[in-house]
C-alpha atoms as a PDB file:
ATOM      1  CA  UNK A   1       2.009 -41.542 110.597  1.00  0.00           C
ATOM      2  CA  UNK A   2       4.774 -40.082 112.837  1.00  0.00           C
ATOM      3  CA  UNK A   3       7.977 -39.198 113.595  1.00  0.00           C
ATOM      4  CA  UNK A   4      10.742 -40.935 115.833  1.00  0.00           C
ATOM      5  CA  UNK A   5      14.078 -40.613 115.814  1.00  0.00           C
ATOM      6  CA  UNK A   6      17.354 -41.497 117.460  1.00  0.00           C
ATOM      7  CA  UNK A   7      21.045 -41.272 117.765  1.00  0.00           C
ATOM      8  CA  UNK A   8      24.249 -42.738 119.447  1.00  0.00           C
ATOM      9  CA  UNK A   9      26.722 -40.196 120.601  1.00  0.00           C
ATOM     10  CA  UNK A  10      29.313 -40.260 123.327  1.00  0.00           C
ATOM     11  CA  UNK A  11      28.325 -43.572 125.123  1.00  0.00           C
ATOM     12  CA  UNK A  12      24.397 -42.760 125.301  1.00  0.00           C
ATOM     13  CA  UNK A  13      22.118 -43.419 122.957  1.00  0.00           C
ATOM     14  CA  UNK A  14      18.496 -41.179 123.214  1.00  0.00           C
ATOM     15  CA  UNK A  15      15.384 -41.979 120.570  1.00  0.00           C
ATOM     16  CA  UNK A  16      12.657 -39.399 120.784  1.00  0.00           C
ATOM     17  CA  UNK A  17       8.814 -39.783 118.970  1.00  0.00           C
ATOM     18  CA  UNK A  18       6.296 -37.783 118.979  1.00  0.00           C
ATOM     19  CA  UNK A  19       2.561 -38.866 120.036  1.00  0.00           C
ATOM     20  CA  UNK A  20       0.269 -37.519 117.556  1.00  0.00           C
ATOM     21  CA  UNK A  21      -2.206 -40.450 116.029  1.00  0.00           C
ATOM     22  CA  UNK A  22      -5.502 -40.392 114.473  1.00  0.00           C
ATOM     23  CA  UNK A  23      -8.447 -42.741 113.050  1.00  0.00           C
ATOM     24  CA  UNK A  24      -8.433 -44.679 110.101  1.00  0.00           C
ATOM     25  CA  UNK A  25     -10.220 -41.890 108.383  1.00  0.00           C
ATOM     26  CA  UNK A  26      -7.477 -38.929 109.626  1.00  0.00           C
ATOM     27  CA  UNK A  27     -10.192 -37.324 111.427  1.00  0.00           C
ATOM     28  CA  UNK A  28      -9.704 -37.900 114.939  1.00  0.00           C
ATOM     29  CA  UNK A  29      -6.587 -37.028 116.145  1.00  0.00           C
ATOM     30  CA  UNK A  30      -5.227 -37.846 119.940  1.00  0.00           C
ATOM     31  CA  UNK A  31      -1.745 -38.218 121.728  1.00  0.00           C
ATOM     32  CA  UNK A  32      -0.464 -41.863 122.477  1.00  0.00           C
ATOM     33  CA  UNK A  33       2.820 -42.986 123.654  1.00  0.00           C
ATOM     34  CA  UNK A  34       5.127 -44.473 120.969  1.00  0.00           C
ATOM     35  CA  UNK A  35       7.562 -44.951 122.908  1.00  0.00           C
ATOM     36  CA  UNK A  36       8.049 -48.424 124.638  1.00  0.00           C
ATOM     37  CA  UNK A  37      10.744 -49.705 127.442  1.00  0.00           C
ATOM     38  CA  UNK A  38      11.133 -53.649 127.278  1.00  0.00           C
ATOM     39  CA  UNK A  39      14.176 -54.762 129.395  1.00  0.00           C
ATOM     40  CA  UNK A  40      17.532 -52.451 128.415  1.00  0.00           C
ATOM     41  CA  UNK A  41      15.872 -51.308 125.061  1.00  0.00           C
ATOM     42  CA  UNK A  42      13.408 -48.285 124.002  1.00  0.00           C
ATOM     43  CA  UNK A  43      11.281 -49.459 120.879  1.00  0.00           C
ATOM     44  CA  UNK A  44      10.173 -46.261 118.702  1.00  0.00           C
ATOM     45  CA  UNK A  45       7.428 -47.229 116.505  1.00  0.00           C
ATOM     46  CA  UNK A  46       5.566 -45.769 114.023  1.00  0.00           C
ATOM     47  CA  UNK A  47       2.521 -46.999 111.868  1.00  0.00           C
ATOM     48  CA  UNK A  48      -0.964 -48.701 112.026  1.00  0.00           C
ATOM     49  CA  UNK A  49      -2.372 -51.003 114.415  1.00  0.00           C
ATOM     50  CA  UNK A  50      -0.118 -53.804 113.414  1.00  0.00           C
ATOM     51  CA  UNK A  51       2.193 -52.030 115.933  1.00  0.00           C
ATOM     52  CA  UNK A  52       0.507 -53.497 119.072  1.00  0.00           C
ATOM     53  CA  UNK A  53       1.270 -56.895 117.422  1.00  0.00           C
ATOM     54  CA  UNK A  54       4.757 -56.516 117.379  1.00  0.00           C
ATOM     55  CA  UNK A  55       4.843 -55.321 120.701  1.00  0.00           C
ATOM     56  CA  UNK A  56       2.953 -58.033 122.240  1.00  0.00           C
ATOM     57  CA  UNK A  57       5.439 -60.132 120.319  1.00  0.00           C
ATOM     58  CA  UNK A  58       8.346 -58.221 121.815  1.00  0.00           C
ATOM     59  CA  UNK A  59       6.937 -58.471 125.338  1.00  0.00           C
ATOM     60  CA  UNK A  60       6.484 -61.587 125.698  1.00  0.00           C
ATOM     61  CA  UNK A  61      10.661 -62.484 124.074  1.00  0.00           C
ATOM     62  CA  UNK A  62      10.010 -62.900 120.601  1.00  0.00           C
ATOM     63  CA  UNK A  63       8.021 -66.275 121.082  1.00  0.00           C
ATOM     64  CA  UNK A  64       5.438 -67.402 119.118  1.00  0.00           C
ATOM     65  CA  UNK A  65       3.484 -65.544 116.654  1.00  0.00           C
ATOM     66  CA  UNK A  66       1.553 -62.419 117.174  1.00  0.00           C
ATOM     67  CA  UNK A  67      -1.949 -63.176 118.832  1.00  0.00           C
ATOM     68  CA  UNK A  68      -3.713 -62.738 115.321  1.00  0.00           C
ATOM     69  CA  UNK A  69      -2.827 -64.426 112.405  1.00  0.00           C
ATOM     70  CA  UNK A  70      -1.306 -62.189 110.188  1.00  0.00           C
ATOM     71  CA  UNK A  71       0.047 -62.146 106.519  1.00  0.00           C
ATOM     72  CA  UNK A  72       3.041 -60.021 107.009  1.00  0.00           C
ATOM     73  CA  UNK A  73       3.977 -59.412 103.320  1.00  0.00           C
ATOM     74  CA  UNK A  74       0.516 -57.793 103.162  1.00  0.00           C
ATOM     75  CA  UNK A  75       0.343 -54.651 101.005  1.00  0.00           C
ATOM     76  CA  UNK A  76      -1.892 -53.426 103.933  1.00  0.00           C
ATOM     77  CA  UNK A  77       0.663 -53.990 106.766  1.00  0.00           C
ATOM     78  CA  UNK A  78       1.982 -50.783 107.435  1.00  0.00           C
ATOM     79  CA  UNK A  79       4.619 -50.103 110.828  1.00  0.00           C
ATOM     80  CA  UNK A  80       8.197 -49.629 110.946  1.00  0.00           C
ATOM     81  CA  UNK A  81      10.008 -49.690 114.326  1.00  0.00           C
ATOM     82  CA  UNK A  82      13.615 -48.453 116.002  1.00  0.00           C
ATOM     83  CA  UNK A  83      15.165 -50.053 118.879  1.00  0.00           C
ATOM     84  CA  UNK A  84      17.119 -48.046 120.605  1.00  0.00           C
ATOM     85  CA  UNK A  85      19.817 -50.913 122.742  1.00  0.00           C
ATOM     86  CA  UNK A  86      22.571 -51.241 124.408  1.00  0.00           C
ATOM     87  CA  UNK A  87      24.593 -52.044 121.612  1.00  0.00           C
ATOM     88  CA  UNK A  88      22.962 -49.722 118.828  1.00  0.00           C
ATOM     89  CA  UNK A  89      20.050 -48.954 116.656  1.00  0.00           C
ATOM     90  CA  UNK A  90      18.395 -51.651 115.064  1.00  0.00           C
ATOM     91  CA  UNK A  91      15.182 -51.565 112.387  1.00  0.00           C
ATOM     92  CA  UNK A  92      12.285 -53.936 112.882  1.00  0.00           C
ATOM     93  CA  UNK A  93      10.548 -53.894 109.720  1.00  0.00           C
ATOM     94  CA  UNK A  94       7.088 -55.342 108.590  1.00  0.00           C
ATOM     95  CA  UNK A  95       8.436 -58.978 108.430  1.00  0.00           C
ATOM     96  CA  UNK A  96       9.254 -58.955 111.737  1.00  0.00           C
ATOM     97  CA  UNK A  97      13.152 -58.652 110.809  1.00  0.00           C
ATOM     98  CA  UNK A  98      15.548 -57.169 112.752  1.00  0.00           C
ATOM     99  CA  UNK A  99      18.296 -55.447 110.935  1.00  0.00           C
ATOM    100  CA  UNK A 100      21.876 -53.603 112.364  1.00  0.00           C
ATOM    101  CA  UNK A 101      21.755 -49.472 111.310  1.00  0.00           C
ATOM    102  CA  UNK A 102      25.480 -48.557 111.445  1.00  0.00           C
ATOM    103  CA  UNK A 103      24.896 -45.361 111.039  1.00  0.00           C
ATOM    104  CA  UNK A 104      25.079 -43.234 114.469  1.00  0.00           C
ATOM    105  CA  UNK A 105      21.591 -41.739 113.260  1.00  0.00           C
ATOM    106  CA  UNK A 106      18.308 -43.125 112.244  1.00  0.00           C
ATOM    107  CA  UNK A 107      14.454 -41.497 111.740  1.00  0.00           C
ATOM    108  CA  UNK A 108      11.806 -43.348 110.762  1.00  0.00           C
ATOM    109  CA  UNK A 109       8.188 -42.180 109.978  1.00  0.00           C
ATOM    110  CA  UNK A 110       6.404 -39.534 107.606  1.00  0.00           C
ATOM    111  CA  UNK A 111       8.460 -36.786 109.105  1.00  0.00           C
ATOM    112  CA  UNK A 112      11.693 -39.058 109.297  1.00  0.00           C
ATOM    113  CA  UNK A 113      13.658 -36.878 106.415  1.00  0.00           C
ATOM    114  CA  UNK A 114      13.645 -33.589 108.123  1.00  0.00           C
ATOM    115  CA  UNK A 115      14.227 -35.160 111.404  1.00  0.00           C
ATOM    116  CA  UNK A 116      17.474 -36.722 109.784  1.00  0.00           C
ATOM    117  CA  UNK A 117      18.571 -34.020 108.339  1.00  0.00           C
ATOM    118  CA  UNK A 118      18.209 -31.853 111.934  1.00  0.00           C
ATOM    119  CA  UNK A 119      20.795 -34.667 113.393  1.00  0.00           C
ATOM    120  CA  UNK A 120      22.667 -35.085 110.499  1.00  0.00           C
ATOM    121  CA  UNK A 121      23.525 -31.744 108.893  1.00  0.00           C
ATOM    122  CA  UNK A 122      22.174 -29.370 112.463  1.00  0.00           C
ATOM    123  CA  UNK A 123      23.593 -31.382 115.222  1.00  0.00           C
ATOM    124  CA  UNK A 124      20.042 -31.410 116.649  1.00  0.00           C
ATOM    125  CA  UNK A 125      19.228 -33.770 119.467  1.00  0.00           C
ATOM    126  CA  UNK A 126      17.017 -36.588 118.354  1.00  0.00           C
ATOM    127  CA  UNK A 127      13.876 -34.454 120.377  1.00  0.00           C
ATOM    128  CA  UNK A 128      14.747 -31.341 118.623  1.00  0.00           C
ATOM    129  CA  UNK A 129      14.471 -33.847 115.622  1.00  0.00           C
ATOM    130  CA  UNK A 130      11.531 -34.618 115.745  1.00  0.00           C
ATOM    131  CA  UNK A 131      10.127 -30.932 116.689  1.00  0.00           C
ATOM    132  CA  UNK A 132      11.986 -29.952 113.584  1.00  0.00           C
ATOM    133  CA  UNK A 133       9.593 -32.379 111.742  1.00  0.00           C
ATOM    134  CA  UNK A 134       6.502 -31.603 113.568  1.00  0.00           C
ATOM    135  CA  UNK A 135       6.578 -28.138 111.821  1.00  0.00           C
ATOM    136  CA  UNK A 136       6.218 -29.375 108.181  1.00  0.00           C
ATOM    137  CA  UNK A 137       4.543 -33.005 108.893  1.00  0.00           C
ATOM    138  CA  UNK A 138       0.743 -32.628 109.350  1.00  0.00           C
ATOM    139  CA  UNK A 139       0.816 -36.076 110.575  1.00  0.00           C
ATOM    140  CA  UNK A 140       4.061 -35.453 113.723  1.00  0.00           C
ATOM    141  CA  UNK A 141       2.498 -33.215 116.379  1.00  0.00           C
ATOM    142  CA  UNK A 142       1.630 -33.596 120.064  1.00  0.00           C
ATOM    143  CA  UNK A 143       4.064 -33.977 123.080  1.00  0.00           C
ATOM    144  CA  UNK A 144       7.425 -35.538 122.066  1.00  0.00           C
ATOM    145  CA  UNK A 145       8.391 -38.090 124.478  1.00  0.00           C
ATOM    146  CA  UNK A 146      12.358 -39.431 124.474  1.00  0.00           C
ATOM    147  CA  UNK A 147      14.384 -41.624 126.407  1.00  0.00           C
ATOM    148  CA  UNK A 148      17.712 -42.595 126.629  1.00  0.00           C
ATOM    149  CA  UNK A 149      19.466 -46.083 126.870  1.00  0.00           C
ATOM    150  CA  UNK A 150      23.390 -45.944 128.027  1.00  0.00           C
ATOM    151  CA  UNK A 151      25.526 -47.851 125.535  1.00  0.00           C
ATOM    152  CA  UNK A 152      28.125 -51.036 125.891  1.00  0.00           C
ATOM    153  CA  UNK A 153      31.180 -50.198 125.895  1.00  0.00           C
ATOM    154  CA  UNK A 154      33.304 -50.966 122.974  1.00  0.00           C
ATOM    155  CA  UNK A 155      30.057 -52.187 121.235  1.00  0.00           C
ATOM    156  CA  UNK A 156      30.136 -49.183 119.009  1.00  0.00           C
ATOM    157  CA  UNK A 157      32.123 -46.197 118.036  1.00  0.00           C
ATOM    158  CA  UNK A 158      30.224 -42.760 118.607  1.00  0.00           C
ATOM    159  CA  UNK A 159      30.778 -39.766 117.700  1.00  0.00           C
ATOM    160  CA  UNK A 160      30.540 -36.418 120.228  1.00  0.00           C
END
């Protein structure tokens, strides 16, 4: 799958994936960017190729449904995403819902423990995150890529 992660500290917020994906059969492995800047927010996203149907749904403002007809309560439907805005971290998840983290920290992905734990309990950036979880996730690997999105003031409390 993959690893990105994110946090909100000190009026910035920075989400950080890395690029590592591969065929349907895990054989093939390349680097692709997960990473995805529509207007003021970075959209981490991790999963299959129902990922490039949320996106196309995000870029063109949440309009209409995805180009393909798609059930999404399908057991086979398989993505989870992070936007990283202004005003905090959110989680898309497979239904297309978007849903407020509170927490100043969020990881998402097959690597997404150890990368919370490395913010969490290590003070690691979200990067060093997610090269934390590169070293015991077969499937996080490649470049990591991160950006970073300033934050509204007095739209959320962070911690230094």
């Amino acid at each position: 799958m993959t690893t990105v992660a994110a946090w909100v500290r000190g009026g910035l917020g920075v989400i950080a994936a890395d690029s590592r994906a591969s065929d349907d059969r895990g054989v093939t492995q390349f680097d692709t960017p997960k990473l995805h800047r529509i207007g003021r927010s970075v959209f981490g996203v991790a999963g299959d190729d129902w990922v490039d149907l949320f996106m196309e749904w995000q870029r063109r403002g949440r309009k209409g449904l995805p180009a393909r007809v798609i059930d999404l309560h399908a057991d086979d439907v398989d993505f989870n995403v992070i936007e990283l805005a202004p005003d905090g971290i959110w989680f898309w998840n497979r239904t297309f819902t978007r849903i407020r983290v509170k927490n100043d920290t969020f990881a998402i992905g097959s690597g997404e423990l150890v990368a919370l734990y490395a913010m969490r309990r290590l003070g690691l950036h979200p990067k060093q995150a997610v090269e934390a979880a590169a070293t015991v996730d077969v499937h996080t690997g490649g470049p990591i890529d991160f950006e970073v999105v300033t934050q509204s003031r007095g739209k959320r409390a962070a911690k230094p």
